[in-house]
N, C-alpha and C. Protein backbone atom coordinates (compact mmCIF):
# COMPACT_ATOMS: atom_id res chain seq x y z
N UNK A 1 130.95 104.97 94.60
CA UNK A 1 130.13 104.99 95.79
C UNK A 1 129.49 103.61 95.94
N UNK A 2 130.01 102.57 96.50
CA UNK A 2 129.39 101.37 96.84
C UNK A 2 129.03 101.09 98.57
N UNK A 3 127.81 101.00 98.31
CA UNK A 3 127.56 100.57 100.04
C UNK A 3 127.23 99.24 100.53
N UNK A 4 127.68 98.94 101.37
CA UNK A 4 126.70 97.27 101.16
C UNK A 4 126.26 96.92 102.23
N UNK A 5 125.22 96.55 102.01
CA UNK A 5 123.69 96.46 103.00
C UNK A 5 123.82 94.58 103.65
N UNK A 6 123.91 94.64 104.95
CA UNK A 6 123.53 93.36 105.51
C UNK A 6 121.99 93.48 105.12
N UNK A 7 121.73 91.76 105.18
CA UNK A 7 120.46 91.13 104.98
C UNK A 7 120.25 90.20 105.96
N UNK A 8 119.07 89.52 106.79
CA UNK A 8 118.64 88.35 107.69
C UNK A 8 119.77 87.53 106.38
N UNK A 9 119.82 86.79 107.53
CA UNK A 9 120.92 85.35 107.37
C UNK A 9 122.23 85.56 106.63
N UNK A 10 122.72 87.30 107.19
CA UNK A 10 124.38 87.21 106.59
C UNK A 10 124.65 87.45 105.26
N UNK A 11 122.89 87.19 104.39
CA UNK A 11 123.55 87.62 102.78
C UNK A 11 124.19 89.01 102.87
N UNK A 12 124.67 89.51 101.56
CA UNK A 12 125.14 91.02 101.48
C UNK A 12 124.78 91.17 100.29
N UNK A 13 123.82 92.46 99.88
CA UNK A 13 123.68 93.04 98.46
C UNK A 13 124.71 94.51 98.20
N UNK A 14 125.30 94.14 97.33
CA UNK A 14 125.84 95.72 96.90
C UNK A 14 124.86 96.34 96.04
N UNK A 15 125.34 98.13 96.78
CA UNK A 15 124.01 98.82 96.34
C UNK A 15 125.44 100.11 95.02
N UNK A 16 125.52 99.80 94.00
CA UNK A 16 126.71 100.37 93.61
C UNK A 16 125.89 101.82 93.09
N UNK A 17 126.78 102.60 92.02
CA UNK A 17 126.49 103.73 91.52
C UNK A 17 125.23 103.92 90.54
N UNK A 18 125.56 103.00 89.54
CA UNK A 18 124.33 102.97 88.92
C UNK A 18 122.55 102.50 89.54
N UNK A 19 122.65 101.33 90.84
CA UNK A 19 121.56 101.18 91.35
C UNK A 19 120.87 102.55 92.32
N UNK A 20 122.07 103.34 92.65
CA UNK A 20 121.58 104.88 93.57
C UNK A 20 120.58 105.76 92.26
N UNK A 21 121.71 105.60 91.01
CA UNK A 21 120.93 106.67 89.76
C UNK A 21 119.90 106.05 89.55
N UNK A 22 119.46 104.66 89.19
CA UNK A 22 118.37 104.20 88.89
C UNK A 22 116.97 104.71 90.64
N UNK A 23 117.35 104.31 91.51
CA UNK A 23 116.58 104.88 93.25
C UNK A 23 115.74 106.29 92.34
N UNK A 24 117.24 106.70 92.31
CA UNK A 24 116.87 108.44 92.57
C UNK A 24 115.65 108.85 91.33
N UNK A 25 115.53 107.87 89.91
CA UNK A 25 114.86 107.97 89.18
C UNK A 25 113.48 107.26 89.38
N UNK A 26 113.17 107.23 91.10
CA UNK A 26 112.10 106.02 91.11
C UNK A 26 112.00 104.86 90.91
N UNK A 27 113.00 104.30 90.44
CA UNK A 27 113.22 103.16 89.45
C UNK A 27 113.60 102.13 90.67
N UNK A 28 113.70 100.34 89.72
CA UNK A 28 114.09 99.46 91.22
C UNK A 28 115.16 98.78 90.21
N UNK A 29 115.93 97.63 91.30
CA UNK A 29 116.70 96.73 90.62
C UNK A 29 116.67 95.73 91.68
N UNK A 30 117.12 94.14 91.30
CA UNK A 30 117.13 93.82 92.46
C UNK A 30 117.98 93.86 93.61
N UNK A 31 119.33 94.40 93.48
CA UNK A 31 120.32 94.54 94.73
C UNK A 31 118.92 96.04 95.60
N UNK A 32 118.63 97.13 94.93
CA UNK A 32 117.71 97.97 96.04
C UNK A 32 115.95 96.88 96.75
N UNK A 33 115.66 96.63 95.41
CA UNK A 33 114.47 95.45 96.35
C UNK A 33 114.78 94.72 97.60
N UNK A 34 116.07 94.04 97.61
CA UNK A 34 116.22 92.80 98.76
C UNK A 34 116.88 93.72 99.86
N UNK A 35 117.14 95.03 99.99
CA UNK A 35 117.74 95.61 101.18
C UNK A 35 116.62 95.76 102.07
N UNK A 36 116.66 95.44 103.67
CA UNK A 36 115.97 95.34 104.26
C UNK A 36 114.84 96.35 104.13
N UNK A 37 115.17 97.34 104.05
CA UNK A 37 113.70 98.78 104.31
C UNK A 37 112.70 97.89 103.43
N UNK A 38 113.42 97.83 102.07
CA UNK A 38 112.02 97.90 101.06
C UNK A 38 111.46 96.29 101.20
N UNK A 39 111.95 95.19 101.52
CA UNK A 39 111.50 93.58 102.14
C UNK A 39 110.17 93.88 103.15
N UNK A 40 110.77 94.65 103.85
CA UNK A 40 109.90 95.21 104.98
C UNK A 40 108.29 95.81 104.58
N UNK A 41 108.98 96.97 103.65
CA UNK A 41 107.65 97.65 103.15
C UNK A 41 107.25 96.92 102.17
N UNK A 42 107.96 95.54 101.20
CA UNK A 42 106.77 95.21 100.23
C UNK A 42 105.84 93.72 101.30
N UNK A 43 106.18 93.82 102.30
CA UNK A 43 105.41 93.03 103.10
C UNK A 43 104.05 93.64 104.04
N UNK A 44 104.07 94.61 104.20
CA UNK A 44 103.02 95.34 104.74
C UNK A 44 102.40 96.29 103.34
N UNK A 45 102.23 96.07 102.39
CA UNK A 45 101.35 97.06 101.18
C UNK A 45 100.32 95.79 101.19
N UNK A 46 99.41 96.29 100.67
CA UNK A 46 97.91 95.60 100.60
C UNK A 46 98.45 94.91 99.12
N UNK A 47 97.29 94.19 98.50
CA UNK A 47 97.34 93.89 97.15
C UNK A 47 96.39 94.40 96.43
N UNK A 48 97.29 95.13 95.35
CA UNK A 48 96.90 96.04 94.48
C UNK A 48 95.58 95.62 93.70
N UNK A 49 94.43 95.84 92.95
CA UNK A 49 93.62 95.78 91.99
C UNK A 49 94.62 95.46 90.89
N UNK A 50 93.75 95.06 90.22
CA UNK A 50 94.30 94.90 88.51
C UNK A 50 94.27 95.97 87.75
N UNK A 51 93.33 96.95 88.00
CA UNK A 51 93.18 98.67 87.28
C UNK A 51 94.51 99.51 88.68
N UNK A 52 94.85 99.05 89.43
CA UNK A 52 95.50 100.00 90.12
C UNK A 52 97.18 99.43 89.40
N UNK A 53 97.02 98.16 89.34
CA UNK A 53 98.57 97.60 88.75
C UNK A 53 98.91 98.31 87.78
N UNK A 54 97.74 98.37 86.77
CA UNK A 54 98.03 98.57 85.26
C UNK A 54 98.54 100.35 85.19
N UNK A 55 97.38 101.26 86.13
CA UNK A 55 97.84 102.43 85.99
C UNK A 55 99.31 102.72 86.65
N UNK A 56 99.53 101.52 87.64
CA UNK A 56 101.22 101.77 88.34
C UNK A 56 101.92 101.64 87.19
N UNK A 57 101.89 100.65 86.21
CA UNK A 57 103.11 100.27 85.40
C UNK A 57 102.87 101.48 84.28
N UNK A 58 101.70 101.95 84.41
CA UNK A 58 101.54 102.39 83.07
C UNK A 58 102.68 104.21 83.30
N UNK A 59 102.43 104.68 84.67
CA UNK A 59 103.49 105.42 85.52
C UNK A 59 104.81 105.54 85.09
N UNK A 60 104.77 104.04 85.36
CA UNK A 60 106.36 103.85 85.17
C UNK A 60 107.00 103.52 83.65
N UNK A 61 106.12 102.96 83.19
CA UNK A 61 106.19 103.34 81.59
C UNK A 61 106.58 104.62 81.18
N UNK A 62 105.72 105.50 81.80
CA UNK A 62 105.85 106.90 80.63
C UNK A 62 106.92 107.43 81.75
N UNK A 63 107.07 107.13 83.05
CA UNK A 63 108.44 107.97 83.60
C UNK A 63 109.48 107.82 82.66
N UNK A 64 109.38 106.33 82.28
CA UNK A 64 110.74 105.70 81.67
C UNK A 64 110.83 106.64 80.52
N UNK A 65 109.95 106.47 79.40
CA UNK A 65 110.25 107.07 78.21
C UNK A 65 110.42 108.66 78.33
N UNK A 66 109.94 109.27 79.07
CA UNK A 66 110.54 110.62 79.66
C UNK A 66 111.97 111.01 79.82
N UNK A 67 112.85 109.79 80.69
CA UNK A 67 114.04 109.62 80.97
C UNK A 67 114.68 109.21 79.53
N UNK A 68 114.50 108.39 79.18
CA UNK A 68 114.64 108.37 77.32
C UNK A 68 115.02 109.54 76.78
N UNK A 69 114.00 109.95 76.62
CA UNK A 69 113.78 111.28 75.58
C UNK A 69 115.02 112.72 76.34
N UNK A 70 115.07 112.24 77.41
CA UNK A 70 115.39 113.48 77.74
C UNK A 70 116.98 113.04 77.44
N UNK A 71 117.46 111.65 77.47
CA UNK A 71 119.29 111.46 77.49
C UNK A 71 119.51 111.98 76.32
């Protein structure tokens, strides 16, 4: 399942199988970052606190080791 996403100025990112499984787990890479939607939306989010960063990563930390534990 490969799709591939135009970008402003003609680039092209492929979005392949493993970057959909990583999406679907919340997760990013950079071929899903540079597709237009999410360029878009990380340009209109405010900037985070330093206690709001830490509890985001800290999120995604324990999602991760969840996904771990569970393979």
């Amino acid at each position: 399942m490969q799709d591939a996403r135009r970008l402003g100025g003609g680039a092209k990112t492929e979005i392949n199988l493993l970057d959909h499984q990583i999406s679907m787990a919340s997760g990013s890479t950079m071929a899903l970052e540079t597709t237009r939607p999410r360029l878009r939306k990380s340009k209109t989010l405010t900037e985070m606190s330093v206690s709001e960063m830490k509890a985001e990563r800290m999120q995604q930390h324990c999602h991760l080791d969840r996904i771990k534990s569970a393979a």
